[in-house]
PDB file of N, CA and C in Angstrom:
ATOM      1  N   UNK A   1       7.998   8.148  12.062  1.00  0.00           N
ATOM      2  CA  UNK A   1       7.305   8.450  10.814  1.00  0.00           C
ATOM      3  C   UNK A   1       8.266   8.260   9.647  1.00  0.00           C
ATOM      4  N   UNK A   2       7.829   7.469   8.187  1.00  0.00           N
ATOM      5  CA  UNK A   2       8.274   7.602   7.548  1.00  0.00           C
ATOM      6  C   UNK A   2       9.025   8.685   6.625  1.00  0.00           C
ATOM      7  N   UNK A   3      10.071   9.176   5.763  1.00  0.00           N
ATOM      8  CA  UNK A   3      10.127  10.030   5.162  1.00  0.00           C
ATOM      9  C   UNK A   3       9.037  10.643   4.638  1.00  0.00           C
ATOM     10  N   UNK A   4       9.136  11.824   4.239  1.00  0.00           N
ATOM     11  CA  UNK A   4       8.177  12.463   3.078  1.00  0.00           C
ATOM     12  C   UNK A   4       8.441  11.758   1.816  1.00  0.00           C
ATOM     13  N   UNK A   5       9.681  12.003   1.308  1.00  0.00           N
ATOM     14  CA  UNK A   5      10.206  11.715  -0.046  1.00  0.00           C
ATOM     15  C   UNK A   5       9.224   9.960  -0.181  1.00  0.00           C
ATOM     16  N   UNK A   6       9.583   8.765   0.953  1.00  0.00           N
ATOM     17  CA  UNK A   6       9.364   7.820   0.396  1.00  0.00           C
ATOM     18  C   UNK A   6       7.741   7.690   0.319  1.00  0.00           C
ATOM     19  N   UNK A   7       6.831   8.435   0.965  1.00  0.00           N
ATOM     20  CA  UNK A   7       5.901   8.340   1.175  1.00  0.00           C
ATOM     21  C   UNK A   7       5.109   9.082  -0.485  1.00  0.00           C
ATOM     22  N   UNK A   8       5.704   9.985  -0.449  1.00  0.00           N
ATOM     23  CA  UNK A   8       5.241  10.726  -2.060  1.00  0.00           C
ATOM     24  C   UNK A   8       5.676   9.220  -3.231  1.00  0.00           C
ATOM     25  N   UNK A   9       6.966   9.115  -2.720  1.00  0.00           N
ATOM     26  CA  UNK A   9       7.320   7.849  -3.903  1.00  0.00           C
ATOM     27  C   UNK A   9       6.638   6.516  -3.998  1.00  0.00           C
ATOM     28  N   UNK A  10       5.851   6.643  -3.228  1.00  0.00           N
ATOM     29  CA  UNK A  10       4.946   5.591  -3.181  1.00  0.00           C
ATOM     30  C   UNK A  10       3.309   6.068  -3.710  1.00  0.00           C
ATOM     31  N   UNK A  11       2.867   7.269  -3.261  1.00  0.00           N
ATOM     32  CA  UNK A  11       1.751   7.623  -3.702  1.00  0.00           C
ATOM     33  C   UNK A  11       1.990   7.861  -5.274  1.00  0.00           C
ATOM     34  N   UNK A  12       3.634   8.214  -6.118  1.00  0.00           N
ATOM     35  CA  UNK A  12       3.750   8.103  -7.426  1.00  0.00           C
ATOM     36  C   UNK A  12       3.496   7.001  -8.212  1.00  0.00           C
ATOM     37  N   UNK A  13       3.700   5.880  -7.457  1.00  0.00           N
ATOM     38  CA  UNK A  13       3.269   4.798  -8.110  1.00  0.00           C
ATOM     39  C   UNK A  13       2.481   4.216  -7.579  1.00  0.00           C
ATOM     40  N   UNK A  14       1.340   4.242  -6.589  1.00  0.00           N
ATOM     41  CA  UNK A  14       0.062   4.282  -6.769  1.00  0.00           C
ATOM     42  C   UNK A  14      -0.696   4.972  -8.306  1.00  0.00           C
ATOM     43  N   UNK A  15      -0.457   6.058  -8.322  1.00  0.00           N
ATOM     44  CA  UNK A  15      -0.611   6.761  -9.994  1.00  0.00           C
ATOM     45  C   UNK A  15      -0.851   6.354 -11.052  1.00  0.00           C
ATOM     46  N   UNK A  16       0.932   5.902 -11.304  1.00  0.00           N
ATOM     47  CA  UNK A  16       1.415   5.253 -12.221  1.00  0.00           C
ATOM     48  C   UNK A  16       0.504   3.706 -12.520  1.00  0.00           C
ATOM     49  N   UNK A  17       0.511   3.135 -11.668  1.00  0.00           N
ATOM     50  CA  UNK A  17      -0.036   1.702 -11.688  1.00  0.00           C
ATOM     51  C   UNK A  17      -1.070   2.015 -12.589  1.00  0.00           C
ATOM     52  N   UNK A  18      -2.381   3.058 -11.662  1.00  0.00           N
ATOM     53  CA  UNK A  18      -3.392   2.871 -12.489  1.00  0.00           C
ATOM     54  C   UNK A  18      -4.134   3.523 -13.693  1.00  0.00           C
ATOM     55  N   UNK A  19      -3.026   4.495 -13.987  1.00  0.00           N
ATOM     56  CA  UNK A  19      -2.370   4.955 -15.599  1.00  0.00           C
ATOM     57  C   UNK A  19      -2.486   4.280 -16.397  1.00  0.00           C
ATOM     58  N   UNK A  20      -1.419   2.578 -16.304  1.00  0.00           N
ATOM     59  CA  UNK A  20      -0.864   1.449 -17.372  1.00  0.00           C
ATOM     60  C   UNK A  20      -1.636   0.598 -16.739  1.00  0.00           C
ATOM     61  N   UNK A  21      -2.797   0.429 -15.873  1.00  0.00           N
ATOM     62  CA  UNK A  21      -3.612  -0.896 -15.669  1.00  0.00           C
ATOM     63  C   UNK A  21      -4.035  -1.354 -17.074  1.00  0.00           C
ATOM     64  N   UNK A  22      -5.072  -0.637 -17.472  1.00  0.00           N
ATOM     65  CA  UNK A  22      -5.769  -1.133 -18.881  1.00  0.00           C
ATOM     66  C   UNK A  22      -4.658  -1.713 -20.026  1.00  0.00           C
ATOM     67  N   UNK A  23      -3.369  -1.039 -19.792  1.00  0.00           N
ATOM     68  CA  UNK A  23      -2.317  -1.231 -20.885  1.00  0.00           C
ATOM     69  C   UNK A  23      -2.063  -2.255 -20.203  1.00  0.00           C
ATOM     70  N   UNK A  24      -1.701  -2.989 -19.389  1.00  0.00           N
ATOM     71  CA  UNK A  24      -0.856  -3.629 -18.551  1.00  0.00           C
ATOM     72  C   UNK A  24      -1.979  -5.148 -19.040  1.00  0.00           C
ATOM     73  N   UNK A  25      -3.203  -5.232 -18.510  1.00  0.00           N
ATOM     74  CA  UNK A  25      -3.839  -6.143 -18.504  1.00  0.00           C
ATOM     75  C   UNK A  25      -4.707  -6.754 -19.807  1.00  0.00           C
ATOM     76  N   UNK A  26      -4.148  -5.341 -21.025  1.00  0.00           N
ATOM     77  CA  UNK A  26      -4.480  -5.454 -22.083  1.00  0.00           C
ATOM     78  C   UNK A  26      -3.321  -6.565 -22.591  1.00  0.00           C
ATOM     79  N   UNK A  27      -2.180  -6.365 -22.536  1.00  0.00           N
ATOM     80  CA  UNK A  27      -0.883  -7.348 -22.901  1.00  0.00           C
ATOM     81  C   UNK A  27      -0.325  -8.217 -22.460  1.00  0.00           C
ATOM     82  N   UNK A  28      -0.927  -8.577 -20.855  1.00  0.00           N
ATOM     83  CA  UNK A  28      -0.900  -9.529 -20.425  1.00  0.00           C
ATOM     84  C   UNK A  28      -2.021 -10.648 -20.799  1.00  0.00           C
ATOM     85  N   UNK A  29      -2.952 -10.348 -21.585  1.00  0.00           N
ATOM     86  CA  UNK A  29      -3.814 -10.919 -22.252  1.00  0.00           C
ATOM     87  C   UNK A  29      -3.879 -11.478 -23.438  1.00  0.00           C
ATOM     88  N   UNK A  30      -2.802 -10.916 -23.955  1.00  0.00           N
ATOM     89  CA  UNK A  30      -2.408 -11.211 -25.712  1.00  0.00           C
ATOM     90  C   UNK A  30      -1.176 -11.883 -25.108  1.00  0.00           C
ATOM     91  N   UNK A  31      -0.155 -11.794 -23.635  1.00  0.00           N
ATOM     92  CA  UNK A  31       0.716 -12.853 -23.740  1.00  0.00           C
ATOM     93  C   UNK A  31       2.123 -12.025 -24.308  1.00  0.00           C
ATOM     94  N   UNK A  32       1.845 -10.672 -24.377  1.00  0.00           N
ATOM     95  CA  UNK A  32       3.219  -9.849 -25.360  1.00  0.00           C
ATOM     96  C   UNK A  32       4.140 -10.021 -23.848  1.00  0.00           C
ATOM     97  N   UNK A  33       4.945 -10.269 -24.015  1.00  0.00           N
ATOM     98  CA  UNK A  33       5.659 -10.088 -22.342  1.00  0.00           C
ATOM     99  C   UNK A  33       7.053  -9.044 -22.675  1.00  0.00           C
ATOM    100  N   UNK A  34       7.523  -9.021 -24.344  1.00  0.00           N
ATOM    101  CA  UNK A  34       8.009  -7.500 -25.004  1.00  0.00           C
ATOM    102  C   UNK A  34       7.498  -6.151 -24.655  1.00  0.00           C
ATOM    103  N   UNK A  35       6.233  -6.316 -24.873  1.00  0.00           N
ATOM    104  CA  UNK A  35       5.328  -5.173 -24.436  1.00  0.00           C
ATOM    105  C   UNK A  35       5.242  -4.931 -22.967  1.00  0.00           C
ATOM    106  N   UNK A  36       5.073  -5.970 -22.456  1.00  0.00           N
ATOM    107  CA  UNK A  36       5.114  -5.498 -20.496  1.00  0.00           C
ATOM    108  C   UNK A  36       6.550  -4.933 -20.500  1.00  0.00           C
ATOM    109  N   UNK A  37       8.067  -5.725 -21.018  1.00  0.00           N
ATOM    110  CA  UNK A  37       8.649  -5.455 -20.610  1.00  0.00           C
ATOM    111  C   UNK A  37       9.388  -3.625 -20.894  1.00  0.00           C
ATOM    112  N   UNK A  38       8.674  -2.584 -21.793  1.00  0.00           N
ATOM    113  CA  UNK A  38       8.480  -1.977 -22.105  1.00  0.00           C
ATOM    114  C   UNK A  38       8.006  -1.053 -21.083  1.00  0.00           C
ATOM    115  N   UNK A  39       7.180  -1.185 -20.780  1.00  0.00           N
ATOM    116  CA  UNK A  39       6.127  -0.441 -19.833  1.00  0.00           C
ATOM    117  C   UNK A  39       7.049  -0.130 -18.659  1.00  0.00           C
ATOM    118  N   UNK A  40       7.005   1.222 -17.715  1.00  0.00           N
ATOM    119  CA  UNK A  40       7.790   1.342 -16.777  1.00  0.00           C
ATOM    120  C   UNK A  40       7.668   0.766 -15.437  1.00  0.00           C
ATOM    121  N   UNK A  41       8.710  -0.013 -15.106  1.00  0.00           N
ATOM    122  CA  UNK A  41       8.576  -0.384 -13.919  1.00  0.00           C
ATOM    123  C   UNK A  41       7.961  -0.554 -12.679  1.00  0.00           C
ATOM    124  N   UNK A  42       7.297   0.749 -12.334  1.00  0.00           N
ATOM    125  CA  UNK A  42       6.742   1.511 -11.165  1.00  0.00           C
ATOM    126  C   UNK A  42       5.275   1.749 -11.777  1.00  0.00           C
ATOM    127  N   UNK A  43       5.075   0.902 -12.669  1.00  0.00           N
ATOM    128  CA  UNK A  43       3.599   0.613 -13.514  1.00  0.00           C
ATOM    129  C   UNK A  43       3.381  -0.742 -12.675  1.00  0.00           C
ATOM    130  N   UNK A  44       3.798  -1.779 -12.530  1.00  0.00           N
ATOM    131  CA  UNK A  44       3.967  -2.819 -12.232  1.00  0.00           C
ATOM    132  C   UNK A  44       2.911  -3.382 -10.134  1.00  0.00           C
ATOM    133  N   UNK A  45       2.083  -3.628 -10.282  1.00  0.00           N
ATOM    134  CA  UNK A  45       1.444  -3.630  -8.703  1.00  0.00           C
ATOM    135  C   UNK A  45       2.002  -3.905  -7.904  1.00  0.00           C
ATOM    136  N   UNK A  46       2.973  -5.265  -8.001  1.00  0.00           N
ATOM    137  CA  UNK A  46       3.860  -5.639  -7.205  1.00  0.00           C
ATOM    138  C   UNK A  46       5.160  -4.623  -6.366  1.00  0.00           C
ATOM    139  N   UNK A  47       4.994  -3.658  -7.363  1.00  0.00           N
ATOM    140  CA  UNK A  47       5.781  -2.251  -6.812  1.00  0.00           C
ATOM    141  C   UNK A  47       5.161  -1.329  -5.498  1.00  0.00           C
ATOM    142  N   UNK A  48       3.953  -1.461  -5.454  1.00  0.00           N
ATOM    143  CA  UNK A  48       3.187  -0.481  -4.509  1.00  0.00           C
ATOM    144  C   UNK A  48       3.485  -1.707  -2.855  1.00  0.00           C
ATOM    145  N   UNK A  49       3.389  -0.502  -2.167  1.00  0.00           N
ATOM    146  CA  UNK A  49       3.819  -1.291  -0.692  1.00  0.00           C
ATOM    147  C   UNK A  49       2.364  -0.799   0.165  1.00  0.00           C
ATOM    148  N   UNK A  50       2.230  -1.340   0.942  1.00  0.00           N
ATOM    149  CA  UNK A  50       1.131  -0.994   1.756  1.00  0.00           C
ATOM    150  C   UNK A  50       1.605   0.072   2.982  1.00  0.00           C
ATOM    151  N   UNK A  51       1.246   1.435   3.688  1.00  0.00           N
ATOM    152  CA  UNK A  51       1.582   1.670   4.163  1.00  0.00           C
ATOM    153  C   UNK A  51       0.775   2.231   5.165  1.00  0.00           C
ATOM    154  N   UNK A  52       0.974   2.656   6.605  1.00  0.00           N
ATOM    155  CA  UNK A  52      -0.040   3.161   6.973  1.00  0.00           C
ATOM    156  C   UNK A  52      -0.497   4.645   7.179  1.00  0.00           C
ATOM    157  N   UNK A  53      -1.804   4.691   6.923  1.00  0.00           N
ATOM    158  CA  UNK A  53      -2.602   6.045   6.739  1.00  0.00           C
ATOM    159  C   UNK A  53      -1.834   7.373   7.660  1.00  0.00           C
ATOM    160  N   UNK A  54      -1.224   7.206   8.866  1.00  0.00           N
ATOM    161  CA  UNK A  54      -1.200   8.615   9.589  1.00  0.00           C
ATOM    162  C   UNK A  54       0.031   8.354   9.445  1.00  0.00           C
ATOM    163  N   UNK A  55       1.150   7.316   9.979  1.00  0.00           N
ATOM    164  CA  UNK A  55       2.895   7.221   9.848  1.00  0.00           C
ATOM    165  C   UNK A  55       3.867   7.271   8.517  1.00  0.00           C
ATOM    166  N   UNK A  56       3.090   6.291   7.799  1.00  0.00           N
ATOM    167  CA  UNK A  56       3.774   5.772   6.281  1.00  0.00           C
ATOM    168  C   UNK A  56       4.411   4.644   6.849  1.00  0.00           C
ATOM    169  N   UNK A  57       4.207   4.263   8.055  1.00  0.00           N
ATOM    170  CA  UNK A  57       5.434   3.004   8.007  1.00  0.00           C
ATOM    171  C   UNK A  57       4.864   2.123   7.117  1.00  0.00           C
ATOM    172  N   UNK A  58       5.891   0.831   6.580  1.00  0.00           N
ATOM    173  CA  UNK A  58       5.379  -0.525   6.191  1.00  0.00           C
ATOM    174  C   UNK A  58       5.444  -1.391   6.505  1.00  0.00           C
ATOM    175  N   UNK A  59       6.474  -1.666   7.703  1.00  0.00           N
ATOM    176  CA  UNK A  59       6.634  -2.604   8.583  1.00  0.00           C
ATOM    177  C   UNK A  59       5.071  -2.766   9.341  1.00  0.00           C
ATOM    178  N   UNK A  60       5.108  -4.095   9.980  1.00  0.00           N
ATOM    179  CA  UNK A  60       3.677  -4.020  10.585  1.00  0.00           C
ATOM    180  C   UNK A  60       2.448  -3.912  10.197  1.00  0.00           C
ATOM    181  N   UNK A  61       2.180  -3.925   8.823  1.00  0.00           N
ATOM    182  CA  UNK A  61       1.064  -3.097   8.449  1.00  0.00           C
ATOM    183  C   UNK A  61      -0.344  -4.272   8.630  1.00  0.00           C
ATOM    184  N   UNK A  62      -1.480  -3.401   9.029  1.00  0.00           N
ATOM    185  CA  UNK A  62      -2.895  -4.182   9.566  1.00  0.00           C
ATOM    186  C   UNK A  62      -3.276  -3.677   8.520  1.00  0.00           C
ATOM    187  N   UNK A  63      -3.851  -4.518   7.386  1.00  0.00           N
ATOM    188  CA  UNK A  63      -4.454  -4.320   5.788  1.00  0.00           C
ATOM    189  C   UNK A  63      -6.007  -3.675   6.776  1.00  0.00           C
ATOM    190  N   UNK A  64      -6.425  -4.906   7.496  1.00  0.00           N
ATOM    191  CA  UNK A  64      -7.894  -4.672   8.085  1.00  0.00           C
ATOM    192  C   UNK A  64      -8.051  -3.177   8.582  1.00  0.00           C
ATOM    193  N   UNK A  65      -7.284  -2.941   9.192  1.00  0.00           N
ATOM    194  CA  UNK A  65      -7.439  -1.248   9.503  1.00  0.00           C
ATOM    195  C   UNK A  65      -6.707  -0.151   8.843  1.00  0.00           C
ATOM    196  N   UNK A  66      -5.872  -0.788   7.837  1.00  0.00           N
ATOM    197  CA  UNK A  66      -4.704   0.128   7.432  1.00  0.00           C
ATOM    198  C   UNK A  66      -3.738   1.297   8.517  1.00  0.00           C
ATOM    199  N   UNK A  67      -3.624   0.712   9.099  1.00  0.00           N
ATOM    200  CA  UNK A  67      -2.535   1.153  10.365  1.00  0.00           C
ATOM    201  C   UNK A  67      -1.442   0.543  10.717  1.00  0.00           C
ATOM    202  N   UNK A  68      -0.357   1.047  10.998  1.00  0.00           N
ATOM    203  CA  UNK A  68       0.699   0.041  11.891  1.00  0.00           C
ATOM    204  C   UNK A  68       0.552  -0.574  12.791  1.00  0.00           C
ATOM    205  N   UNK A  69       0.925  -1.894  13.361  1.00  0.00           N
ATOM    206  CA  UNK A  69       1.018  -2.226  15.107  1.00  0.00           C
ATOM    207  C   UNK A  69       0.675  -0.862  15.677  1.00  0.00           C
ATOM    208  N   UNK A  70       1.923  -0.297  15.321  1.00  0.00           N
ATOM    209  CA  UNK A  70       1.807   0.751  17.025  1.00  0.00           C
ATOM    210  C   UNK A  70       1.051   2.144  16.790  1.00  0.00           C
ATOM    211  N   UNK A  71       0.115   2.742  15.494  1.00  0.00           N
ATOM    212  CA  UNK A  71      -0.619   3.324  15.561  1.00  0.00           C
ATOM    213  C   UNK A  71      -1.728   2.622  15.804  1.00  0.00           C
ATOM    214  N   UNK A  72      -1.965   1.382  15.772  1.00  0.00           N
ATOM    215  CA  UNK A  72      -2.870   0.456  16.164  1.00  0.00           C
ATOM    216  C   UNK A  72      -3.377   0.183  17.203  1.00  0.00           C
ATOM    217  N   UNK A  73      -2.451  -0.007  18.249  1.00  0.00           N
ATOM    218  CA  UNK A  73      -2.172  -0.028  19.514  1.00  0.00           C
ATOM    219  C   UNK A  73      -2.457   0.991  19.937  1.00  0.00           C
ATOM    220  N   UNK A  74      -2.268   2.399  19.715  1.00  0.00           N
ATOM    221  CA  UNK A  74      -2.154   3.524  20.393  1.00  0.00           C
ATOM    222  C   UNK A  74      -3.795   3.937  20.446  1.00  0.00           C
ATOM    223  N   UNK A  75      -4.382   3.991  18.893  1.00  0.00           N
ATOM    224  CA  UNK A  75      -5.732   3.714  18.852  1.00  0.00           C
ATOM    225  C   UNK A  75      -6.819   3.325  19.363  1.00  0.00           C
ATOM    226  N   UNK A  76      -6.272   1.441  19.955  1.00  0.00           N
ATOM    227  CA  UNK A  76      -7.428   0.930  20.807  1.00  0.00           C
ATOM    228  C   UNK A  76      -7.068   0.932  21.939  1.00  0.00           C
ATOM    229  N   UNK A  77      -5.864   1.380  22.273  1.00  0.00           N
ATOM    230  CA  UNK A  77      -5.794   2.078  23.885  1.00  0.00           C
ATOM    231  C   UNK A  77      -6.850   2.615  24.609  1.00  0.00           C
ATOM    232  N   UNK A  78      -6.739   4.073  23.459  1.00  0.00           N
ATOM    233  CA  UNK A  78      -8.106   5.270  23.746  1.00  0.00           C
ATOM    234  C   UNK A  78      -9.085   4.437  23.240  1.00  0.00           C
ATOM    235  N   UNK A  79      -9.361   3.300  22.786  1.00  0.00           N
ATOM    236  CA  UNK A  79     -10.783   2.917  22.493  1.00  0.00           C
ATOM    237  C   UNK A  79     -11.217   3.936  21.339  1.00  0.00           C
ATOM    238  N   UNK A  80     -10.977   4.499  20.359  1.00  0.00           N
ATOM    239  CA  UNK A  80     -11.074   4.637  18.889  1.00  0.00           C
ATOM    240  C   UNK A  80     -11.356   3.567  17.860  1.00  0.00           C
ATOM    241  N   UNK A  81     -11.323   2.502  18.074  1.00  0.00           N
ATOM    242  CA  UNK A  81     -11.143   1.451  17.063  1.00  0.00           C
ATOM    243  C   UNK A  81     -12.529   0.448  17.431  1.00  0.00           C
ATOM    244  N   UNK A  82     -14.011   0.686  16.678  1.00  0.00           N
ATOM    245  CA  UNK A  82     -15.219  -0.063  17.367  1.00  0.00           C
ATOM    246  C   UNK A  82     -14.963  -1.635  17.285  1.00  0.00           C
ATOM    247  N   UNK A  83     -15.437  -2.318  18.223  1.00  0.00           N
ATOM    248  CA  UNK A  83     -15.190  -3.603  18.703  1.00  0.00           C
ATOM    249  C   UNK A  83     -13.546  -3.937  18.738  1.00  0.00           C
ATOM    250  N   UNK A  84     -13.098  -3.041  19.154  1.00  0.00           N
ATOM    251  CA  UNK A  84     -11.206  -3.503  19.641  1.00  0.00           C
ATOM    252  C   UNK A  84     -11.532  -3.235  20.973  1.00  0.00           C
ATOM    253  N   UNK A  85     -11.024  -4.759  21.971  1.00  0.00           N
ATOM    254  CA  UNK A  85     -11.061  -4.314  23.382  1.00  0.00           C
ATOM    255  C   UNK A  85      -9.496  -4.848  23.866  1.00  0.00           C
ATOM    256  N   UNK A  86      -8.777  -4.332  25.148  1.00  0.00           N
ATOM    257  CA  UNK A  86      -7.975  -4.912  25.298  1.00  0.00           C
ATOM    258  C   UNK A  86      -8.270  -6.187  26.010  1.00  0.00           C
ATOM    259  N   UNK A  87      -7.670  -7.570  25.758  1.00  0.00           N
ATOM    260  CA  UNK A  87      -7.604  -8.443  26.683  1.00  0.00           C
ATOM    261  C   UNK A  87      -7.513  -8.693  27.885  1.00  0.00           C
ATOM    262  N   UNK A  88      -8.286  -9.099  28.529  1.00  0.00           N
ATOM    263  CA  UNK A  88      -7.907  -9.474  29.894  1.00  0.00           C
ATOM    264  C   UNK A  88      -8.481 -10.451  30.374  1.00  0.00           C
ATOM    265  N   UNK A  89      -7.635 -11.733  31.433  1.00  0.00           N
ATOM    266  CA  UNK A  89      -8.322 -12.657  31.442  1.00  0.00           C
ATOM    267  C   UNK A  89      -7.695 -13.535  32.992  1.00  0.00           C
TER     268      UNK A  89
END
């Protein structure tokens, strides 16, 4: 499992982002790139990481289910996950 700390530091700028969206896409529209560069950092989308829902990892991450590989795995093991079957052939 990921830290706490990085996991909060990530839900902070989830926040943040959509705080300075309207500002953000307001001045990227007029072209001010003074003005973006102004704006704090951790405003910025490219800052937010994807992580998954029960671990926080970010390695691995399945956007489609928002899970890691291996909470992923562990998931359609028990058959939790509708239409995930394991292979066999």
């Amino acid at each position: 499992m990921a830290k706490k700390s990085i996991i909060v530091r990530d839900e902070k700028r989830k926040r943040m982002i959509a705080k300075y969206a309207a500002k953000r896409a307001e001045l990227k529209a007029l072209g001010d790139q003074e003005g973006l560069a102004k704006l704090p950092r951790n405003s910025s989308r490219s800052r937010w990481t994807n992580r998954c829902v029960e671990t926080g990892r970010s390695r691995a991450f399945m956007r489609q289910f928002g899970l890691s590989r291996i909470s992923f795995r562990e998931h359609a093991s028990k058959g939790e996950i509708p239409g995930v079957t394991k292979a066999s052939w």
